[in-house]
C-alpha atoms as a PDB file:
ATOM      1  CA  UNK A   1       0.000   0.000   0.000  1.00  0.00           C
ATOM      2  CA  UNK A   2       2.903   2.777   0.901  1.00  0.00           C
ATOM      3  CA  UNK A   3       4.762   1.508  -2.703  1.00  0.00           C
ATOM      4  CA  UNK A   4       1.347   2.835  -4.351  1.00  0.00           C
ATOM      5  CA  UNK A   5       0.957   5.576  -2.702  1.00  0.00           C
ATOM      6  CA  UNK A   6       4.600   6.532  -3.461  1.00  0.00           C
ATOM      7  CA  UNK A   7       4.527   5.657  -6.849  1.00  0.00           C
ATOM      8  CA  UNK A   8       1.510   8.174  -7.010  1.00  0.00           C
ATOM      9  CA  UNK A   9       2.850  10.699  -5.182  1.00  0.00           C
ATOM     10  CA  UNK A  10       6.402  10.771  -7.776  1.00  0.00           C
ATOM     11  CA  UNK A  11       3.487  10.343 -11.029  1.00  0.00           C
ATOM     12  CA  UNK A  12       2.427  13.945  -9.021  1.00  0.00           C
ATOM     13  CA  UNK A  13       5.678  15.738  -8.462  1.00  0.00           C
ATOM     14  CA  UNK A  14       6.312  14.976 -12.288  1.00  0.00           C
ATOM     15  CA  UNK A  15       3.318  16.431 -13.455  1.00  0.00           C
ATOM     16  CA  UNK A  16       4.087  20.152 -13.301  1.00  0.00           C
ATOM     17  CA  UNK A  17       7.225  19.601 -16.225  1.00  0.00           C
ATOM     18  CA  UNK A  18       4.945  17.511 -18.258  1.00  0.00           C
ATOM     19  CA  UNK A  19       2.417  20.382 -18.445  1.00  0.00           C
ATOM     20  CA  UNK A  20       5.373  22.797 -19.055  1.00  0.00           C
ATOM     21  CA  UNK A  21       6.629  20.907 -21.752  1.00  0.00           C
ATOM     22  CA  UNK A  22       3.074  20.740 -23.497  1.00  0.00           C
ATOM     23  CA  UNK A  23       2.971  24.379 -22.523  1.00  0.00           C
ATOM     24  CA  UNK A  24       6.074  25.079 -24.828  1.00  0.00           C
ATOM     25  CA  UNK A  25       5.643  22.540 -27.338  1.00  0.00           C
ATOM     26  CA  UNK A  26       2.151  24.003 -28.070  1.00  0.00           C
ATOM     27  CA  UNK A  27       4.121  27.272 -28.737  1.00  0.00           C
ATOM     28  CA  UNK A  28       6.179  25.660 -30.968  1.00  0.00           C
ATOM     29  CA  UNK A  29       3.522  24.210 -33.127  1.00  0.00           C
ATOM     30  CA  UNK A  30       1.512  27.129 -33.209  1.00  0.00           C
ATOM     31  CA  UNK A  31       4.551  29.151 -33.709  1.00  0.00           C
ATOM     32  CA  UNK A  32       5.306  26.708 -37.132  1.00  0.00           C
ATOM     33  CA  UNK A  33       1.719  27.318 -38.188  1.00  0.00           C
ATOM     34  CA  UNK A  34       2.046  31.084 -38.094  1.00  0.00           C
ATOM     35  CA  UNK A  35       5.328  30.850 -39.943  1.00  0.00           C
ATOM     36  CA  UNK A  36       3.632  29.390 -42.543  1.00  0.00           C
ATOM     37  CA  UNK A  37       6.844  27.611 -44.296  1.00  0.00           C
ATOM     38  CA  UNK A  38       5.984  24.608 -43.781  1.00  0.00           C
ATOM     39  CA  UNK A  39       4.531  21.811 -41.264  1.00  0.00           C
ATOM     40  CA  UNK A  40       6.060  18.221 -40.040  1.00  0.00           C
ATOM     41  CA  UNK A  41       4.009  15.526 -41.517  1.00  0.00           C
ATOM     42  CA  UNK A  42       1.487  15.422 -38.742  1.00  0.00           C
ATOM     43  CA  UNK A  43       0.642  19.070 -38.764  1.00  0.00           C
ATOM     44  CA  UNK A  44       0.386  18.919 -42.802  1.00  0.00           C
ATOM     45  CA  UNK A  45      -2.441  16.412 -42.036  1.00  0.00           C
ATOM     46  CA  UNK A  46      -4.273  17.936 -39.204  1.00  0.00           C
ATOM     47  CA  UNK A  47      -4.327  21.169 -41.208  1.00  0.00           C
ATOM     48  CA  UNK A  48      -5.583  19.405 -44.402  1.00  0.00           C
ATOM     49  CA  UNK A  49      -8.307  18.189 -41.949  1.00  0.00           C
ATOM     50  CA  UNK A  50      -8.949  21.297 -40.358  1.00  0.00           C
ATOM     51  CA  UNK A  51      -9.365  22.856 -43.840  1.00  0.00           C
ATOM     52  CA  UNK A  52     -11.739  20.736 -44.770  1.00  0.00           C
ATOM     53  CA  UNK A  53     -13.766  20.461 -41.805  1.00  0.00           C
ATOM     54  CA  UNK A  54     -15.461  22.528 -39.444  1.00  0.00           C
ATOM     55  CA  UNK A  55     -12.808  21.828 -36.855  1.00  0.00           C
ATOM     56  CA  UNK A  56      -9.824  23.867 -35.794  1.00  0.00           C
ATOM     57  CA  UNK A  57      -6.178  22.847 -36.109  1.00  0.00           C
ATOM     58  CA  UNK A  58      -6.198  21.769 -32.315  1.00  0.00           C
ATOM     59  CA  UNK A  59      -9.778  19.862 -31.871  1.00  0.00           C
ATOM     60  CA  UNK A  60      -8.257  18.077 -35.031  1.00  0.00           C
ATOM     61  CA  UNK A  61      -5.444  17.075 -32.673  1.00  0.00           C
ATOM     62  CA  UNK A  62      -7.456  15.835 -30.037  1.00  0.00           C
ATOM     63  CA  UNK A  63      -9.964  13.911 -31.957  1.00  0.00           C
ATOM     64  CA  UNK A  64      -7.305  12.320 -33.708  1.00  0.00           C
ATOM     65  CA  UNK A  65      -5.536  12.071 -30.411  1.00  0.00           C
ATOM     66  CA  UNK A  66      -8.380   9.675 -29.207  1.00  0.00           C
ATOM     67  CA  UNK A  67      -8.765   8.096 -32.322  1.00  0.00           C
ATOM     68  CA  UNK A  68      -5.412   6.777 -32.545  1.00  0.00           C
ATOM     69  CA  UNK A  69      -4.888   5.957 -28.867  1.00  0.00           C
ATOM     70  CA  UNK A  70      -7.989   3.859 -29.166  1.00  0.00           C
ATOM     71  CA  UNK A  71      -6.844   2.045 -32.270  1.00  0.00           C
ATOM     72  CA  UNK A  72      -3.244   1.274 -30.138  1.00  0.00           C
ATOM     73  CA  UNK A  73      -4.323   0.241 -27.334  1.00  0.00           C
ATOM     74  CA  UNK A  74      -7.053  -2.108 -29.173  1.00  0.00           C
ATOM     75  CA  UNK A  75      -4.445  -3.312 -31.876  1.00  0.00           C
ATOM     76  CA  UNK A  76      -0.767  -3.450 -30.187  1.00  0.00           C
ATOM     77  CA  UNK A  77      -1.612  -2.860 -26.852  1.00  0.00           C
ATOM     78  CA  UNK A  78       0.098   0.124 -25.950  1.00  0.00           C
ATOM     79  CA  UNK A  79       0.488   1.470 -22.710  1.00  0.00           C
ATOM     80  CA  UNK A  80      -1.616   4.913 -21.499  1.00  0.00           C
ATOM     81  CA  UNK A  81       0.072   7.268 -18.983  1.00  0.00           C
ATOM     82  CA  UNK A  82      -1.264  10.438 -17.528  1.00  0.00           C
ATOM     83  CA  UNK A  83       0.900  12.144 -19.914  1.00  0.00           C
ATOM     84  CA  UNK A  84      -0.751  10.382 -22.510  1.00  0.00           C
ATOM     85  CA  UNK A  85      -4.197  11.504 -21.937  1.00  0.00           C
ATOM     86  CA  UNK A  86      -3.393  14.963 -20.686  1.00  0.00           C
ATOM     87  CA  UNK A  87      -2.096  15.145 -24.099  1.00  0.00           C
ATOM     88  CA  UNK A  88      -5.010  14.726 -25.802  1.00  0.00           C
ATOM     89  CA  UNK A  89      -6.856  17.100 -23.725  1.00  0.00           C
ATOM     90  CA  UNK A  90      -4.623  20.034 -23.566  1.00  0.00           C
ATOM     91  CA  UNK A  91      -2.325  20.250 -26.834  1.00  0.00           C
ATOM     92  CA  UNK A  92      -5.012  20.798 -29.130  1.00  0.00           C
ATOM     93  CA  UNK A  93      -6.906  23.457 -27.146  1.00  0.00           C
ATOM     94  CA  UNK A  94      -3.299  25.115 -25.835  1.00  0.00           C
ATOM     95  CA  UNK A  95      -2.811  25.114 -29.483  1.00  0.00           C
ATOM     96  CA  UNK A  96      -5.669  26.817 -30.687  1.00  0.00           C
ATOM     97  CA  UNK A  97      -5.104  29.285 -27.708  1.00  0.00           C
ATOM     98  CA  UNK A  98      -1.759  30.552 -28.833  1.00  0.00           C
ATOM     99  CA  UNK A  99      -3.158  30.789 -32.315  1.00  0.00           C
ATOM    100  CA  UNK A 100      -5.715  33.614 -31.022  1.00  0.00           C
ATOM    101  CA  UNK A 101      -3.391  35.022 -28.558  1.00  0.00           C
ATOM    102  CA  UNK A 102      -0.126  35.331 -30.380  1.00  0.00           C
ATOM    103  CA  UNK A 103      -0.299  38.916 -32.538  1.00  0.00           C
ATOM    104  CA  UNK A 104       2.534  37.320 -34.763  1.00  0.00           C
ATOM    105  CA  UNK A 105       1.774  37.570 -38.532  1.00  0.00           C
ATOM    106  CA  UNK A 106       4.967  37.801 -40.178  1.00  0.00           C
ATOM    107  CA  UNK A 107       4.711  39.028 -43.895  1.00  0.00           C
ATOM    108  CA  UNK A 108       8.177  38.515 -45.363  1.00  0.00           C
ATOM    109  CA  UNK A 109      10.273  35.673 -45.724  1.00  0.00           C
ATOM    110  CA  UNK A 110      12.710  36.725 -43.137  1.00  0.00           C
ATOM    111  CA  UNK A 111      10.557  36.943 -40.782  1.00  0.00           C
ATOM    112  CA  UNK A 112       8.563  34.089 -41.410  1.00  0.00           C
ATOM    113  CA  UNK A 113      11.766  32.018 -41.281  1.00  0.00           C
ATOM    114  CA  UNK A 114      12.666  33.623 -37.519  1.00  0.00           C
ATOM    115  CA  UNK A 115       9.189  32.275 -36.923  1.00  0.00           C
ATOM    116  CA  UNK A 116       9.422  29.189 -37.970  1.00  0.00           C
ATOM    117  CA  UNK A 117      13.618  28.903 -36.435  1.00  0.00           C
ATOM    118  CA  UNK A 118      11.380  29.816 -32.803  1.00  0.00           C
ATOM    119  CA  UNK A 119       8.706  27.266 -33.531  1.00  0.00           C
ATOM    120  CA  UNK A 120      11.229  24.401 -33.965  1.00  0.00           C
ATOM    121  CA  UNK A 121      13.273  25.491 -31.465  1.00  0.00           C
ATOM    122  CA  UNK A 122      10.068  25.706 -28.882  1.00  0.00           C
ATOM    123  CA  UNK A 123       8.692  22.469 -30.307  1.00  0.00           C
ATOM    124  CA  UNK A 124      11.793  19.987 -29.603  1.00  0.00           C
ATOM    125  CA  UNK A 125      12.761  21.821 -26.149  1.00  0.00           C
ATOM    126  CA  UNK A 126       8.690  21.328 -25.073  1.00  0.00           C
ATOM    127  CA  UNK A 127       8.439  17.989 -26.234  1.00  0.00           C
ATOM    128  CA  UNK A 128      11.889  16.737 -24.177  1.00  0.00           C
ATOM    129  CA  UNK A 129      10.629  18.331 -21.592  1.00  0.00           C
ATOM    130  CA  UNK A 130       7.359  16.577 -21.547  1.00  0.00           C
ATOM    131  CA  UNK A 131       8.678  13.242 -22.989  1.00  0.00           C
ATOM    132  CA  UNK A 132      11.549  13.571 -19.784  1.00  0.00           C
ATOM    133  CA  UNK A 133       8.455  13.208 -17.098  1.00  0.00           C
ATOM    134  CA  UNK A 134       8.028   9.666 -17.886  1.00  0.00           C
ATOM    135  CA  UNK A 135       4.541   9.786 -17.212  1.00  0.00           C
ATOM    136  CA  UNK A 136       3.594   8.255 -20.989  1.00  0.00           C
ATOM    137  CA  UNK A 137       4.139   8.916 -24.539  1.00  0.00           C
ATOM    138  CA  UNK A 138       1.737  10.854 -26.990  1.00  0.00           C
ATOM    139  CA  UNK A 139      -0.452   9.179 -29.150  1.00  0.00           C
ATOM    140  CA  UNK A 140       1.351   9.189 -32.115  1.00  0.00           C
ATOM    141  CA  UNK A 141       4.147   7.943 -30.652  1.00  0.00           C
ATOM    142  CA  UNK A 142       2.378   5.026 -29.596  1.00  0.00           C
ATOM    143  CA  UNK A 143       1.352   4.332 -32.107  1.00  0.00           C
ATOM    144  CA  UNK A 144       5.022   3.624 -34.416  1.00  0.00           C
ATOM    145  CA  UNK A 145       5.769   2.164 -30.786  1.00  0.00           C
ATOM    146  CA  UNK A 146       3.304  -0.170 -31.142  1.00  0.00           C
ATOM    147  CA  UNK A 147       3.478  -0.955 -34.533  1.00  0.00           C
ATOM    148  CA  UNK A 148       7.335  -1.542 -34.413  1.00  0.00           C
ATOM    149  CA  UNK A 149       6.652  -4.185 -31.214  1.00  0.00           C
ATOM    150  CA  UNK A 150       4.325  -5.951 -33.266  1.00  0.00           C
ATOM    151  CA  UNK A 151       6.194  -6.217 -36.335  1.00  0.00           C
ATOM    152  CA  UNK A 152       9.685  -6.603 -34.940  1.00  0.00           C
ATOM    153  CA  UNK A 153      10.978  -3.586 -37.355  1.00  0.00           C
ATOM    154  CA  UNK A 154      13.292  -1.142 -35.730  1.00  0.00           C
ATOM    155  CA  UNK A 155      11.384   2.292 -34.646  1.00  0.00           C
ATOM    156  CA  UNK A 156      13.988   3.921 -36.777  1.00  0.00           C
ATOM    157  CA  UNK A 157      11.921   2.388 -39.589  1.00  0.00           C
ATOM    158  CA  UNK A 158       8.607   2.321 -38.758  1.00  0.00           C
ATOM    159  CA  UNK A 159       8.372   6.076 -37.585  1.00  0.00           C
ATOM    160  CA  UNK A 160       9.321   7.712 -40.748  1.00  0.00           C
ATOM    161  CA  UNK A 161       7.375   4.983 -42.725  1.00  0.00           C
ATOM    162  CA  UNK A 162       3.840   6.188 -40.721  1.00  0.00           C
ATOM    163  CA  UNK A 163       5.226   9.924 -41.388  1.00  0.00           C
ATOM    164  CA  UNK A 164       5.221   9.564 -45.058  1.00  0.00           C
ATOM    165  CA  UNK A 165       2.559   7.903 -44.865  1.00  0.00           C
ATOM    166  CA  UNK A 166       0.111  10.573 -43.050  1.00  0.00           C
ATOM    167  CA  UNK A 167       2.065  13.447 -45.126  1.00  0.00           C
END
């Protein structure tokens, strides 16, 4: 009973840098979407769905979020942290948030290439922050996680094969 209660209690203390580092990778993403340069492979397809449905680029993110946590955890049985539903409940709205909030528009290419330097930056830095609290991976992590556990092929494989894929 004490182990438990420990274990919960560390889960706890870890929490605050796992909401910092979705607090800064948010930042980063919305950051690369106001840049406008360019997206990584996931963002291409949540904006291609948020153009063509009523949703924004974050409620994209979470619905996909839950979509492909369910079909891991069904299919290759992946584990589910805090960290990994916390993700899908704040990175898409914390998203959309800096999107309203940020009064960056840049309208060159220089500036639009500081943008997207900062959004990179931002991006990596939040996510090793939040990846570092060891309180569970994202759902698109899980998912080339999963799949590469199931199929015995090295992550380094089966990561940028599902990136290609959703770009």
């Amino acid at each position: 009973m004490n182990i438990n209660r420990e274990l919960i209690g560390y889960d706890v203390a870890r929490l605050p840098r796992l909401l910092c580092g979705f607090i800064i990778l948010s930042l980063g993403i919305s950051l690369n979407v106001k840049a406008g340069l360019g997206l990584s492979s996931w963002s291409v397809f949540h904006d291609g769905l948020a153009n063509v449905t009523p949703f924004t680029f974050g409620q994209v993110i979470q619905m996909l979020g839950i979509i492909i946590l369910g079909f891991s955890v069904i299919v290759f049985k992946t584990k589910v942290g805090p960290g990994t539903l916390l993700n899908i409940l704040l990175v898409g709205f914390m998203i959309d948030w800096y999107g309203k909030v940020l009064p960056i528009e840049p309208d060159n290419f220089l500036s639009k290439a500081v943008v997207l330097a900062f959004g990179i930056f931002f991006m990596t830095l939040g996510r090793g922050i939040y990846i570092s609290s060891r309180l569970g991976a994202g759902p698109r992590d899980g998912l080339f996680v999963g799949l590469s556990r199931i199929t015995q092929v090295d992550v380094k494989y089966v990561k940028p094969a599902i990136e290609v894929t959703v770009l």
